[in-house]
PDB file of N, CA and C in Angstrom:
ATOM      1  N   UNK A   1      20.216 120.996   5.519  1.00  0.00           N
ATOM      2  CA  UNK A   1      19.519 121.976   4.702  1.00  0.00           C
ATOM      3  C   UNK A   1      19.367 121.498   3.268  1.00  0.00           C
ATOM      4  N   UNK A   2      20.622 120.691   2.613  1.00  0.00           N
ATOM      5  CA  UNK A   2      20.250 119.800   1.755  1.00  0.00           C
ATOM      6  C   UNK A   2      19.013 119.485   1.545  1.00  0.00           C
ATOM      7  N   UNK A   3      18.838 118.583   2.219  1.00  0.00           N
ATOM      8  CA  UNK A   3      17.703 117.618   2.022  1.00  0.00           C
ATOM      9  C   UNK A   3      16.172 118.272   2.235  1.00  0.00           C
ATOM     10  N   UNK A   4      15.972 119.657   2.587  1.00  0.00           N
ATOM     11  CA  UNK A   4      14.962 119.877   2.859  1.00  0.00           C
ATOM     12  C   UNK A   4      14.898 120.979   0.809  1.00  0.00           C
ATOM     13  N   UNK A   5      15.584 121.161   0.555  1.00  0.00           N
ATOM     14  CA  UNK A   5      15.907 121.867  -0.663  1.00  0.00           C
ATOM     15  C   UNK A   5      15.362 121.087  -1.477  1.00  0.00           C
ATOM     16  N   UNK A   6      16.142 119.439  -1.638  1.00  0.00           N
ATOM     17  CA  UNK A   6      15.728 118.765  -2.286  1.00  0.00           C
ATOM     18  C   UNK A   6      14.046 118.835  -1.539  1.00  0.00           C
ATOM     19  N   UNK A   7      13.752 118.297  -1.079  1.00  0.00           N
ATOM     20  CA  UNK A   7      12.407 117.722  -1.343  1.00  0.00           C
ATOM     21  C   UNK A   7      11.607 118.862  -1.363  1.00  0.00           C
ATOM     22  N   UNK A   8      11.596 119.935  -1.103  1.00  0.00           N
ATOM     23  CA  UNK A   8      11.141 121.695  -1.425  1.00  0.00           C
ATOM     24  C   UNK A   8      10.954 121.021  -3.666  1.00  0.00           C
ATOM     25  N   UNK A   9      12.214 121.142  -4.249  1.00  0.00           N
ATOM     26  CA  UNK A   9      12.243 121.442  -5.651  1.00  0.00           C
ATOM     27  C   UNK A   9      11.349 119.989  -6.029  1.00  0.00           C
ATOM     28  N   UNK A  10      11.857 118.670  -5.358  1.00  0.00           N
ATOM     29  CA  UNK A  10      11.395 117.584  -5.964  1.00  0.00           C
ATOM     30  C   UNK A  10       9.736 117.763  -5.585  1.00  0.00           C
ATOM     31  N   UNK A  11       8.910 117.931  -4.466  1.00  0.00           N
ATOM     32  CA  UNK A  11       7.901 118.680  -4.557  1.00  0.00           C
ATOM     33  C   UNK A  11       7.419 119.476  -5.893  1.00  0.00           C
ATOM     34  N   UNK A  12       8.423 120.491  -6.205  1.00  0.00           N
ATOM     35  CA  UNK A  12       7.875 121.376  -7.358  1.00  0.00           C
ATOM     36  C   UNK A  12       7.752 120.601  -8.683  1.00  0.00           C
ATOM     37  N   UNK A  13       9.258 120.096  -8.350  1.00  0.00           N
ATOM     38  CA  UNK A  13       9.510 118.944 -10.314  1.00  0.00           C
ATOM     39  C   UNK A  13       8.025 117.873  -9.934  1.00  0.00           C
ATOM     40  N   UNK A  14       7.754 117.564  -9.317  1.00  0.00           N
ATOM     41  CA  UNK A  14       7.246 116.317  -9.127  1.00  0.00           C
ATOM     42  C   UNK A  14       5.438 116.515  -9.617  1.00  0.00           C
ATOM     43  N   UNK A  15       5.188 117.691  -9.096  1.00  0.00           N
ATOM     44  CA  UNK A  15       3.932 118.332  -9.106  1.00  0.00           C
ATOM     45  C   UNK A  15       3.930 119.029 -10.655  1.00  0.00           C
ATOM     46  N   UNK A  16       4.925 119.497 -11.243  1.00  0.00           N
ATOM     47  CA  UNK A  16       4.730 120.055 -12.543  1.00  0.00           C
ATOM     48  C   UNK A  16       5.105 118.651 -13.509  1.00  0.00           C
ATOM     49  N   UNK A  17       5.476 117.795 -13.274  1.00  0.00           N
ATOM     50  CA  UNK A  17       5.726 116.886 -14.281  1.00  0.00           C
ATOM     51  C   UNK A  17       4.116 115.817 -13.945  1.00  0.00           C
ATOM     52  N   UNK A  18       4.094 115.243 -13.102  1.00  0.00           N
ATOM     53  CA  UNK A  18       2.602 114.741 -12.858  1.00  0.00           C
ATOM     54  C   UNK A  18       1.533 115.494 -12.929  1.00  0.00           C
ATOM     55  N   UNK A  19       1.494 116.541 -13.360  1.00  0.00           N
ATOM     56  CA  UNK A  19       0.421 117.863 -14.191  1.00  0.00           C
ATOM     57  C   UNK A  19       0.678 117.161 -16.081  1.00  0.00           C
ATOM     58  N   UNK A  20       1.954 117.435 -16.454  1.00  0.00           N
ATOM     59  CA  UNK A  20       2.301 117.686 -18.025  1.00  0.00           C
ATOM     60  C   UNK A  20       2.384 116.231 -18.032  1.00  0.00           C
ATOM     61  N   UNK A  21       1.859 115.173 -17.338  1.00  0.00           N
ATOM     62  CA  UNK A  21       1.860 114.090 -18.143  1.00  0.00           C
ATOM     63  C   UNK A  21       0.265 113.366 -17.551  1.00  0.00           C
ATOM     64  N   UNK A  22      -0.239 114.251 -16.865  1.00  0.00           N
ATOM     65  CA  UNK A  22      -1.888 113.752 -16.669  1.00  0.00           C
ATOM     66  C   UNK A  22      -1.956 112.356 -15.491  1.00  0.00           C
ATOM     67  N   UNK A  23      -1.217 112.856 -14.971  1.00  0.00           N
ATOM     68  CA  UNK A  23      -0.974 111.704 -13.797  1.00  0.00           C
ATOM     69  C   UNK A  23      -1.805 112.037 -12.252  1.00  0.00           C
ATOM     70  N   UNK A  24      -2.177 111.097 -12.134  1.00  0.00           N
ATOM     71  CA  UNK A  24      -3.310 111.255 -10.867  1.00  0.00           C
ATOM     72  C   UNK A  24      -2.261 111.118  -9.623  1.00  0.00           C
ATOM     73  N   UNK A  25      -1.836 111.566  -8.460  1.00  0.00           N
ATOM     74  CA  UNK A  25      -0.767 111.055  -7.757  1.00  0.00           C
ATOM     75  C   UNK A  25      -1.637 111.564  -5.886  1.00  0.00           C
ATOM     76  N   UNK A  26      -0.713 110.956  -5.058  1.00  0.00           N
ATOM     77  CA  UNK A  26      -0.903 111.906  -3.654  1.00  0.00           C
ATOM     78  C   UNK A  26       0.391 112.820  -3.815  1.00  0.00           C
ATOM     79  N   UNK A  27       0.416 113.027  -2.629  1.00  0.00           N
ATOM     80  CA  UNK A  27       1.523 114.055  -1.840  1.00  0.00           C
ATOM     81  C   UNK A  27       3.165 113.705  -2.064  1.00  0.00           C
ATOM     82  N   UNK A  28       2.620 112.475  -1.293  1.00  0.00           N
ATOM     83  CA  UNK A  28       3.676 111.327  -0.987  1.00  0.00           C
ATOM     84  C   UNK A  28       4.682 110.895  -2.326  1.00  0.00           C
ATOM     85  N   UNK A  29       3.539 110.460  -3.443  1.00  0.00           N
ATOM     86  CA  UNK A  29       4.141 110.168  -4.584  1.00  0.00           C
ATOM     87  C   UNK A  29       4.682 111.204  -5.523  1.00  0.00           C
ATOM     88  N   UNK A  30       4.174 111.882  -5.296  1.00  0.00           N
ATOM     89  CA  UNK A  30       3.824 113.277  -5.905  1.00  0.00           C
ATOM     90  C   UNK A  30       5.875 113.518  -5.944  1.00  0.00           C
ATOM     91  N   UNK A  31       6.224 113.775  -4.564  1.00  0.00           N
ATOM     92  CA  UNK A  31       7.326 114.157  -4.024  1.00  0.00           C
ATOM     93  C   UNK A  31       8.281 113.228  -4.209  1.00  0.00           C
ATOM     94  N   UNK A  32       8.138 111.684  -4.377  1.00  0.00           N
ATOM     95  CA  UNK A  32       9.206 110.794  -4.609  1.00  0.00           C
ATOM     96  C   UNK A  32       9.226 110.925  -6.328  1.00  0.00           C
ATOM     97  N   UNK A  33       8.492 111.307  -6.810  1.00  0.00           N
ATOM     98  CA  UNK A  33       8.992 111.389  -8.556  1.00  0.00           C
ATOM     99  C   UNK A  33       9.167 112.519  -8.250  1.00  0.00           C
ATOM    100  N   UNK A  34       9.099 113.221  -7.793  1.00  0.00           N
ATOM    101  CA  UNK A  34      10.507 114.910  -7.969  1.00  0.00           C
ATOM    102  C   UNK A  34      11.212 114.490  -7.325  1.00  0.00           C
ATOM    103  N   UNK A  35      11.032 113.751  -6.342  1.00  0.00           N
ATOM    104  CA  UNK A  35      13.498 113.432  -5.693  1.00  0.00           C
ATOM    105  C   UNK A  35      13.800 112.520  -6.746  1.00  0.00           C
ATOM    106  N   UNK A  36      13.012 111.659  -7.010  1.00  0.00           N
ATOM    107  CA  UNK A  36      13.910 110.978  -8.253  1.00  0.00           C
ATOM    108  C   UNK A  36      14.007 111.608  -9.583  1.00  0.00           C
ATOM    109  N   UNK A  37      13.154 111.985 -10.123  1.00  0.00           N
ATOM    110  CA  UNK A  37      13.344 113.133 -11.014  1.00  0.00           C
ATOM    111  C   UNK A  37      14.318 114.170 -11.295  1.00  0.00           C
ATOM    112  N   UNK A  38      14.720 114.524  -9.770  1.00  0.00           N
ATOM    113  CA  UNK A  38      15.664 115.419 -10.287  1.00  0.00           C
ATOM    114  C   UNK A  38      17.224 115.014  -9.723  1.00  0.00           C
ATOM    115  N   UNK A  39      17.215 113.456  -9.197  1.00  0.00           N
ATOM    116  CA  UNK A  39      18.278 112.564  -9.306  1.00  0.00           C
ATOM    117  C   UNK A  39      18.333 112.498 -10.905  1.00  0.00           C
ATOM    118  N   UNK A  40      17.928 111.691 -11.779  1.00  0.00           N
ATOM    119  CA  UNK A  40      17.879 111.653 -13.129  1.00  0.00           C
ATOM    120  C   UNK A  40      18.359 112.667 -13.468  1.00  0.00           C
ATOM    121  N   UNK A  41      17.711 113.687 -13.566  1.00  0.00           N
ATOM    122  CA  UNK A  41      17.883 115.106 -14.281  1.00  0.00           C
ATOM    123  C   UNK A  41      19.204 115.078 -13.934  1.00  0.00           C
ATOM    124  N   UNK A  42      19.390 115.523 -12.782  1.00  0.00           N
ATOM    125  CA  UNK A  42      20.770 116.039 -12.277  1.00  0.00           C
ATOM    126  C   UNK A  42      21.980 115.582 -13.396  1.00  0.00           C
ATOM    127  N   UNK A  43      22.047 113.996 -12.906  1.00  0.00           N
ATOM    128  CA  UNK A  43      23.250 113.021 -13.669  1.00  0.00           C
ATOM    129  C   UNK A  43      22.791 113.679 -14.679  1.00  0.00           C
ATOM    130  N   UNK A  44      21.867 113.906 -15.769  1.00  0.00           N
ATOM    131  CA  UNK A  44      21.795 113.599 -17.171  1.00  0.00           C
ATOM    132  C   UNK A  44      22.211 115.211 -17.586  1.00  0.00           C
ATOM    133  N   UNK A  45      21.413 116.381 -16.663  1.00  0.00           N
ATOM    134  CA  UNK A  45      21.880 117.759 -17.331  1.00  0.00           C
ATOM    135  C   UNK A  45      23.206 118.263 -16.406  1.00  0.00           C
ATOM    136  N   UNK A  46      23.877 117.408 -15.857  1.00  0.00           N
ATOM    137  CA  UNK A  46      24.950 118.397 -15.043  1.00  0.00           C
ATOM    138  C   UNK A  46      25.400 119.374 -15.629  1.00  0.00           C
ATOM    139  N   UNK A  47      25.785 119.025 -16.882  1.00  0.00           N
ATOM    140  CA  UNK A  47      26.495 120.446 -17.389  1.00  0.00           C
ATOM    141  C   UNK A  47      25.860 121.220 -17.603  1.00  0.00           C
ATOM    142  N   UNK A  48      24.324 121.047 -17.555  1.00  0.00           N
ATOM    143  CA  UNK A  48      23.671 122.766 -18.196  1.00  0.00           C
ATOM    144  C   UNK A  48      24.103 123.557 -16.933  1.00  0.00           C
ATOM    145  N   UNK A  49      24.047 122.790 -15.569  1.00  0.00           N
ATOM    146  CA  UNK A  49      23.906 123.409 -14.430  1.00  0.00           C
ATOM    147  C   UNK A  49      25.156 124.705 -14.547  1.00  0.00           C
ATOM    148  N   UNK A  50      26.242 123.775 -15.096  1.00  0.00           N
ATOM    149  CA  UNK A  50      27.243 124.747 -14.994  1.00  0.00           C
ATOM    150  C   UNK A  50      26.974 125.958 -15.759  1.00  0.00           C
ATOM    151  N   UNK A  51      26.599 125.451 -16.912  1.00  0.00           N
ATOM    152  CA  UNK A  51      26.641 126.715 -17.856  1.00  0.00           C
ATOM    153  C   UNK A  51      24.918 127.997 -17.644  1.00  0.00           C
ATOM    154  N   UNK A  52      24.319 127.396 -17.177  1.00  0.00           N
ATOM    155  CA  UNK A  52      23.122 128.289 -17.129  1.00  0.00           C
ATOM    156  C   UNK A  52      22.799 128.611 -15.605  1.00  0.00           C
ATOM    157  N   UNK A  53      22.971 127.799 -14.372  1.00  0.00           N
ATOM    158  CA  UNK A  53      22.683 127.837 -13.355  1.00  0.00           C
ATOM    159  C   UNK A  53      21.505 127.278 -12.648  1.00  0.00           C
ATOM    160  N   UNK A  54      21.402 127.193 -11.613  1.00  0.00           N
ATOM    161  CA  UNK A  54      20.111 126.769 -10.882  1.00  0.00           C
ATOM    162  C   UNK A  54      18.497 126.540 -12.003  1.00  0.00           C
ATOM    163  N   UNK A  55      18.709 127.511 -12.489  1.00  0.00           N
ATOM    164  CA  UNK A  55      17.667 127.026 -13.082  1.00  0.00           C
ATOM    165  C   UNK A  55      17.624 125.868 -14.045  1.00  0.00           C
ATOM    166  N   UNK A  56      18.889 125.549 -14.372  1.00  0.00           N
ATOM    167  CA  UNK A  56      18.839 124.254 -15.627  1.00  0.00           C
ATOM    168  C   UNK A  56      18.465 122.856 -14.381  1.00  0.00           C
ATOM    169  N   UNK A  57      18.962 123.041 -13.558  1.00  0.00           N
ATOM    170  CA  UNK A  57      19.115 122.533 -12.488  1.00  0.00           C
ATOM    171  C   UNK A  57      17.622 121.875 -12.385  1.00  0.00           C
ATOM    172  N   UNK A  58      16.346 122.773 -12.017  1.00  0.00           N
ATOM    173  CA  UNK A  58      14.710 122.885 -11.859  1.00  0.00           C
ATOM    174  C   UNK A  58      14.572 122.145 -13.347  1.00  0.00           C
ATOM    175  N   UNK A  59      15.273 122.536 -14.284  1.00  0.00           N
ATOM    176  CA  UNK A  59      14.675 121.856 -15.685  1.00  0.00           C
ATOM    177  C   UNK A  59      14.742 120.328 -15.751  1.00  0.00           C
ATOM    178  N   UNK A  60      16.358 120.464 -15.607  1.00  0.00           N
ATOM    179  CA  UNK A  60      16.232 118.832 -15.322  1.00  0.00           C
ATOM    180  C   UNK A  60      15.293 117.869 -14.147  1.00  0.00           C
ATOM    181  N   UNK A  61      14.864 118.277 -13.307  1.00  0.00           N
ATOM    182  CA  UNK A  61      14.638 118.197 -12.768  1.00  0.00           C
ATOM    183  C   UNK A  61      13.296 117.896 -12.974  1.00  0.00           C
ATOM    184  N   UNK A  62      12.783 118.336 -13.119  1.00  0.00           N
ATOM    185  CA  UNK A  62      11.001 118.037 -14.049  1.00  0.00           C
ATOM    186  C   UNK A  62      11.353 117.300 -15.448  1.00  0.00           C
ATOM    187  N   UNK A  63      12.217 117.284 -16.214  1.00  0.00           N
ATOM    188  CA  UNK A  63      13.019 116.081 -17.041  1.00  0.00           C
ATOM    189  C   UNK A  63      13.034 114.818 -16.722  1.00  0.00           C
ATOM    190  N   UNK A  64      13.536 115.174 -15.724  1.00  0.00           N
ATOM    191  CA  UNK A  64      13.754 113.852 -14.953  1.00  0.00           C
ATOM    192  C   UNK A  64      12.678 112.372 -14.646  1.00  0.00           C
ATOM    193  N   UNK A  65      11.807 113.823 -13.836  1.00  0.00           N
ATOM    194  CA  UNK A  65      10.332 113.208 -13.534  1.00  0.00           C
ATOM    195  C   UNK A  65       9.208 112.832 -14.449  1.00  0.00           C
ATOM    196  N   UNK A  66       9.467 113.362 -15.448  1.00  0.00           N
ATOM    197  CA  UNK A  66       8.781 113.345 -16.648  1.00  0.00           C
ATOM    198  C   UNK A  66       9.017 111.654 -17.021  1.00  0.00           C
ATOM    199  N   UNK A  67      10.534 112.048 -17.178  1.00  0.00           N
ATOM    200  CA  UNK A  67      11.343 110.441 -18.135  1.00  0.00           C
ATOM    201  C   UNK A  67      10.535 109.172 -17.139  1.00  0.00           C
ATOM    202  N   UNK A  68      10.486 109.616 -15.708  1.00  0.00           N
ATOM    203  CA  UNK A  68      10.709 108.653 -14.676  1.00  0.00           C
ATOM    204  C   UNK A  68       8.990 108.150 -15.096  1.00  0.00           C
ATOM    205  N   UNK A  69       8.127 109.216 -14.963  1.00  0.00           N
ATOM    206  CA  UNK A  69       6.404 108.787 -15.148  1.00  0.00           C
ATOM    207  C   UNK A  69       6.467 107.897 -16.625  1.00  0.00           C
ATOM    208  N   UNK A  70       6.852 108.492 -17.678  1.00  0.00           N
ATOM    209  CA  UNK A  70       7.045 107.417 -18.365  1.00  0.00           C
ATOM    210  C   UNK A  70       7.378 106.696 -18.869  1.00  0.00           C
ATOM    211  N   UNK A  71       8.292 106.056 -18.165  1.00  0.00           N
ATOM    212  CA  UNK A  71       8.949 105.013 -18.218  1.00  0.00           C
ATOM    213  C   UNK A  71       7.917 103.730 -16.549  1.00  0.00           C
ATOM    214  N   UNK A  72       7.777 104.056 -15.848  1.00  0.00           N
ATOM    215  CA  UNK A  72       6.795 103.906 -14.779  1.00  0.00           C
ATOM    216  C   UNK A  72       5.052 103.441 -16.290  1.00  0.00           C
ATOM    217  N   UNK A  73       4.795 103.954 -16.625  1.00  0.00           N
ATOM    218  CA  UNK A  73       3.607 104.062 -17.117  1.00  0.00           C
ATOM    219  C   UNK A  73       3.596 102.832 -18.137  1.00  0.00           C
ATOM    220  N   UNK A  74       5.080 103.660 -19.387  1.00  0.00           N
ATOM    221  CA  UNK A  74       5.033 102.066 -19.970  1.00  0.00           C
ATOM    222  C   UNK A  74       5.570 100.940 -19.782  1.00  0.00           C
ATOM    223  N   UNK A  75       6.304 100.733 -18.795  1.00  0.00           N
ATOM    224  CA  UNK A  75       7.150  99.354 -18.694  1.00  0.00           C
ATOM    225  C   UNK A  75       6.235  98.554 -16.842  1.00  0.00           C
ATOM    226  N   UNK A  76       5.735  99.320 -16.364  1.00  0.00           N
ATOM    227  CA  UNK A  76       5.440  98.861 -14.837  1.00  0.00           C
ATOM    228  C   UNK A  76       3.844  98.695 -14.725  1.00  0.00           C
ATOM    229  N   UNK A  77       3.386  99.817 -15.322  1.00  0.00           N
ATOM    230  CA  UNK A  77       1.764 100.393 -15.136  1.00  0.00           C
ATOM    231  C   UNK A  77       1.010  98.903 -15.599  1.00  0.00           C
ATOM    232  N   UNK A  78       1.746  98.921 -16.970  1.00  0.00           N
ATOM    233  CA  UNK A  78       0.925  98.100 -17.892  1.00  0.00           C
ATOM    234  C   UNK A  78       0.716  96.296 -18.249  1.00  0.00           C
ATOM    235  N   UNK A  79       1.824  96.161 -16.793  1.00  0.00           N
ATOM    236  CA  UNK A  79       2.097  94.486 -16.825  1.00  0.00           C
ATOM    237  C   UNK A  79       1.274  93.948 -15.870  1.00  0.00           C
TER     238      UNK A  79
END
């Protein structure tokens, strides 16, 4: 049930962060920058999780994906 959660939110992070950074994507990709996205996020906001809940959780999480597009854009895109 895990794993279908994750890729449910990384879906969501993935689709709202490749919106707020103007990124053309499929489905496919779409969904691997929200699981990694909100791998990133996760490690980086654990503690909001504690202190605010699930939802810091979704924040980082589109954080994540955000950091991940650009960093992807300027170090990979452009070589």
């Amino acid at each position: 049930m895990h794993v279908i959660f994750l890729i449910i939110i990384g879906a969501a992070a993935g689709f709202i962060a490749t919106r707020m950074m103007k990124v053309e994507a499929n489905v496919v990709v779409t969904i691997a920058i929200g699981i990694a996205g909100a791998l990133i996020g996760g490690f980086v906001l654990r503690f909001l999780l504690v202190l605010t809940g699930v939802a810091a959780g979704f924040v980082g999480a589109i954080l994540g994906a955000v950091l991940l597009i650009w960093l992807y854009q300027t170090y990979i895109a452009k070589s």
